[in-house]
Each structure stands twice: as structure tokens, then as C-alpha cells.
Protein backbone atom coordinates (compact mmCIF):
# COMPACT_ATOMS: atom_id res chain seq x y z
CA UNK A 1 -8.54 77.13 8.34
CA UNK A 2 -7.61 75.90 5.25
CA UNK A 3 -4.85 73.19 5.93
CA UNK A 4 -7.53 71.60 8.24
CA UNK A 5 -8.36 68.01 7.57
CA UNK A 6 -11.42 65.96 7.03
CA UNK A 7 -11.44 63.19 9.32
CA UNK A 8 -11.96 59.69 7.17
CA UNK A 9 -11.15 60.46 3.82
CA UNK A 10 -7.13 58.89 3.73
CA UNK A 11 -7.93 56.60 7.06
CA UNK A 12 -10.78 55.19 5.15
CA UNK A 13 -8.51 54.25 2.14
CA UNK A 14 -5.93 52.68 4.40
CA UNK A 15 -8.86 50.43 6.30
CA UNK A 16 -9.70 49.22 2.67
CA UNK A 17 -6.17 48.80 1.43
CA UNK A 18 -6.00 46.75 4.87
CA UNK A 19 -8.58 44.77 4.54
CA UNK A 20 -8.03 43.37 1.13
CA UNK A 21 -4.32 42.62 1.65
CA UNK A 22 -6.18 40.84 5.09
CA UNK A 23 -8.23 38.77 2.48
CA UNK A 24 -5.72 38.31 -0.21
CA UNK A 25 -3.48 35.98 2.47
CA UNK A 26 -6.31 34.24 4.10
CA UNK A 27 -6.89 33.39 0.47
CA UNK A 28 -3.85 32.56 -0.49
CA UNK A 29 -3.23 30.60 2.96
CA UNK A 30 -6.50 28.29 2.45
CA UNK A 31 -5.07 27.36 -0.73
CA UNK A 32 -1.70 26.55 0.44
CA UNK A 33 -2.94 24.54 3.47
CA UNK A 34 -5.08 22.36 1.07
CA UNK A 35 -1.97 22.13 -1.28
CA UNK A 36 -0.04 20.90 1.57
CA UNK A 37 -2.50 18.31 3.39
CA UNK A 38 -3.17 16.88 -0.39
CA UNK A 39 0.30 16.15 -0.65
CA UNK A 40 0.81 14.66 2.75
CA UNK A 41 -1.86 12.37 1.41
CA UNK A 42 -0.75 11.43 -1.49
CA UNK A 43 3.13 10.66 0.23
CA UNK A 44 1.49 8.50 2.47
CA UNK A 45 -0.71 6.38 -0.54
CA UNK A 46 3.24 6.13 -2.36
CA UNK A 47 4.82 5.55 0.93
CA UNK A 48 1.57 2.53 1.08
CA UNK A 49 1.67 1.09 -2.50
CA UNK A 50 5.75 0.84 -2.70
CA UNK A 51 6.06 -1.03 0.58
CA UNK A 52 2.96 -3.13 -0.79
CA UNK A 53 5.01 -3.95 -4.11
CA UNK A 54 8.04 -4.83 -2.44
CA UNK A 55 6.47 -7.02 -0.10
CA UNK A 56 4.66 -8.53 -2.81
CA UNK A 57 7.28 -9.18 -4.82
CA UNK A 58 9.09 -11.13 -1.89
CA UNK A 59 6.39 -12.96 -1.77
CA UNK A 60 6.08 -13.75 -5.43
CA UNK A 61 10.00 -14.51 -5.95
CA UNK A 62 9.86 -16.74 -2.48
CA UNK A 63 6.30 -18.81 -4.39
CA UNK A 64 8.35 -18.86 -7.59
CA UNK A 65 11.39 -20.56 -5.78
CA UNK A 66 9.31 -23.22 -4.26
CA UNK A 67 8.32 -24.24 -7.50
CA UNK A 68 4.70 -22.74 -6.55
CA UNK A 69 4.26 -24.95 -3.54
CA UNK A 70 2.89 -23.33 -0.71
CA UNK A 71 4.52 -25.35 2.08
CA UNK A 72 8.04 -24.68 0.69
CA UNK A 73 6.83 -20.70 0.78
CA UNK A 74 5.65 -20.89 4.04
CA UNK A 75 9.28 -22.28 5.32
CA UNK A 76 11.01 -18.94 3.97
CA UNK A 77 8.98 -16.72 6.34
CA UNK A 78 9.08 -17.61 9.85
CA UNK A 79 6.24 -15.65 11.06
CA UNK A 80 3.71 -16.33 8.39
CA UNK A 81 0.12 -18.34 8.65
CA UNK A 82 0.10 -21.29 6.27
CA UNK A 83 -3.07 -23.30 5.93
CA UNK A 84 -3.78 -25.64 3.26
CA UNK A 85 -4.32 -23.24 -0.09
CA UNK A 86 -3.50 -19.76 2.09
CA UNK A 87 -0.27 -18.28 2.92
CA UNK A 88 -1.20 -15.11 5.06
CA UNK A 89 1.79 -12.27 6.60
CA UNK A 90 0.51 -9.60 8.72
CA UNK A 91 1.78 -6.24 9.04
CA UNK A 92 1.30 -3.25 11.45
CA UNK A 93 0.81 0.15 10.51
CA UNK A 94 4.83 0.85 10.03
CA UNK A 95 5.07 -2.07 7.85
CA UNK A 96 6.97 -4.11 10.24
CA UNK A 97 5.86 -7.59 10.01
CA UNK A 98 3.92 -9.42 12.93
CA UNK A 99 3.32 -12.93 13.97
CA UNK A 100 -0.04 -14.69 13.25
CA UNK A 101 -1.11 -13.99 17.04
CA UNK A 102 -0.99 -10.59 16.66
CA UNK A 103 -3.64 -10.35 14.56
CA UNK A 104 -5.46 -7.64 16.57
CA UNK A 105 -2.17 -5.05 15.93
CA UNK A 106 -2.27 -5.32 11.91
CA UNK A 107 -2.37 -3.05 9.60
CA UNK A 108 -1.99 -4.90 6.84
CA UNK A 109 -2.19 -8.14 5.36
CA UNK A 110 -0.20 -10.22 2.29
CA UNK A 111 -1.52 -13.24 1.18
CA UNK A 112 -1.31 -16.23 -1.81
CA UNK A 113 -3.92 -17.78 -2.13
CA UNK A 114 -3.14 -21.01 -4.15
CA UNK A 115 -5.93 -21.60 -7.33
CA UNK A 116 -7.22 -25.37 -7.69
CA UNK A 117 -5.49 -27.34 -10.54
CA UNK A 118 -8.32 -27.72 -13.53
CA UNK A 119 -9.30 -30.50 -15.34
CA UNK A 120 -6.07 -32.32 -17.42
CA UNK A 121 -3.75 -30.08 -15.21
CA UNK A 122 -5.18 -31.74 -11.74
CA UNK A 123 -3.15 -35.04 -12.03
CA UNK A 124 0.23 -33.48 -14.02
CA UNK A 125 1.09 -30.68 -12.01
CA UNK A 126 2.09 -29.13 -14.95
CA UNK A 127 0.85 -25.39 -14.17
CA UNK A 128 0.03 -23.75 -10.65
CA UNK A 129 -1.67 -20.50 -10.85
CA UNK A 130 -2.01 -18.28 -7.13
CA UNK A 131 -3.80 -15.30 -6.60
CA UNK A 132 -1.05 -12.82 -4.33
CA UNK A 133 -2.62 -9.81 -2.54
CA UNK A 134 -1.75 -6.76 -0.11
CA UNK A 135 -4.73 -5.65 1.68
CA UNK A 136 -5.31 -3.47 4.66
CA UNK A 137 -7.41 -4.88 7.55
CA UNK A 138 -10.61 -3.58 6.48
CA UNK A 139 -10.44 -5.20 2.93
CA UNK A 140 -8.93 -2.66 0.60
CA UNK A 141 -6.61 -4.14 -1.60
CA UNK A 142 -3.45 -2.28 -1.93
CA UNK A 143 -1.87 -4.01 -4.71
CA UNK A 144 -2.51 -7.26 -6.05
CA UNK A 145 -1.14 -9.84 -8.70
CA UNK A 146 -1.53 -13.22 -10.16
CA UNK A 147 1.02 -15.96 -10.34
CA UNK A 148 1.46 -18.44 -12.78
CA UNK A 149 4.53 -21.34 -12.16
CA UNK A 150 5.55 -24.53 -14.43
CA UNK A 151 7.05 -26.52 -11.33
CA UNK A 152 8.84 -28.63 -14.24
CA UNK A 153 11.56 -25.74 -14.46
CA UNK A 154 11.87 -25.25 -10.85
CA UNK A 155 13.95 -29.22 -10.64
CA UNK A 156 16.63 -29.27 -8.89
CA UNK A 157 20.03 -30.19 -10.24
CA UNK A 158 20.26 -33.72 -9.25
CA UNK A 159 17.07 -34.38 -10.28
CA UNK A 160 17.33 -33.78 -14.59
């Protein structure tokens, strides 16, 4: 009777040992899942602000060509929304632009919004300012940056 054993006493230790290796990768999975899903999140806000900047810097160089005049802009995109001071370009979800009726399928919008000339500027057209932003549809702004354009260097050859 003496190599008999008491029922429990290494079982016990090896439900324990279990247990906390159990808890140890729960742990340590949590933490990775989190890890993960934040950095899904923040590739998608990159993936977001670089097609934002390139799309606003089309914009921009396209404003810049046209000597800051709107209706000049507006002929380099065909499927743009020009209205008197607003130059609008939807885009869906994919960044893939849309036309102006299919409003209801955007993601996304670009716009310049041409400022007022002020005061002594008003008659010269010396200086045209425009306000450029990338904005989803439910009014976050995305990225967003001013324009400033002396039409006087934009002549064309023929005309110095």
C-alpha cells in the first residue's frame, strides 16, 4: 500500500498549468486582434488622405493652368459640376470618379470654390485666391488647401 496514489494532487497541478496557458493566449489573442483591426484602420485613413492629395493636386495644377479661371478648369474634367464660383467632382467609395447625376452613389467630393476679388484687386484681376477641398459626403474634410494665382504669368505666348 505504499506506491498507492492520492487522487488530485498532480491532476490538480496540470488543470492549473492548463488553465493559465488557456488565459495567457486569450490574452495575448485580444491584444493581437486589436493590433490588427487598428491597423486595418489606419491603412484605410492613408489609403483615404493619399488619394485625397492626389486628387487635389490635379485639381490645383488643372486651376493653376487656367490662370485661376474656373470655366477653363471646368473644361479639363469632363464629368465635373461647374457653377458660377464652384467647381464640384464626385467620387464613389473606390475613388473612381462619377458624373454630377450620380450624386446619390458618392463617396466623396472635391471642390474649388473660387474667393471674391477684394477691394483694388476687383477691377485688375491681378490676384485670384480659391479655397480647394476633399470632403466625404457627410462633411468631413479629408484634406484641404488654399490657392493663390497671378493670372498675369499664366499669358500665353502670343500674347507678351
Amino acid at each position: 500500500m505504499r506506491f498507492r496514489r492520492t487522487s488530485g494532487g498532480k491532476s490538480g497541478l496540470f488543470l492549473l498549468e492548463m488553465t493559465l496557458v488557456v488565459f495567457f493566449f486569450a490574452l495575448t489573442s485580444a491584444v493581437y486582434v486589436r493590433v490588427f483591426a487598428s491597423a486595418q484602420r489606419i491603412g484605410r485613413e492613408s489609403k483615404t488622405l493619399t488619394e485625397a492629395t492626389l486628387i487635389a493636386q490635379n485639381l490645383a495644377e488643372a486651376w493653376y493652368a487656367a490662370g485661376g479661371e474656373l470655366t477653363e478648369t471646368a473644361e479639363r474634367f469632363a464629368l465635373c459640376d461647374a457653377e458660377d464660383e464652384l467647381l464640384t467632382l464626385y467620387y464613389d467609395s473606390t475613388w473612381k470618379a462619377l458624373p454630377a447625376d450620380r450624386l446619390a452613389a458618392a463617396s466623396y467630393l472635391a471642390y474649388i470654390r473660387q474667393q471674391p476679388a477684394s477691394g483694388e484687386d476687383a477691377g485688375k484681376g491681378e490676384l485670384r485666391t480659391a479655397e480647394l477641398k476633399v470632403t466625404s459626403v457627410q462633411g468631413d474634410v479629408v484634406y484641404e488647401l488654399p490657392l493663390v494665382c497671378y493670372p498675369e504669368a499664366h499669358t500665353k505666348e502670343g500674347e507678351r
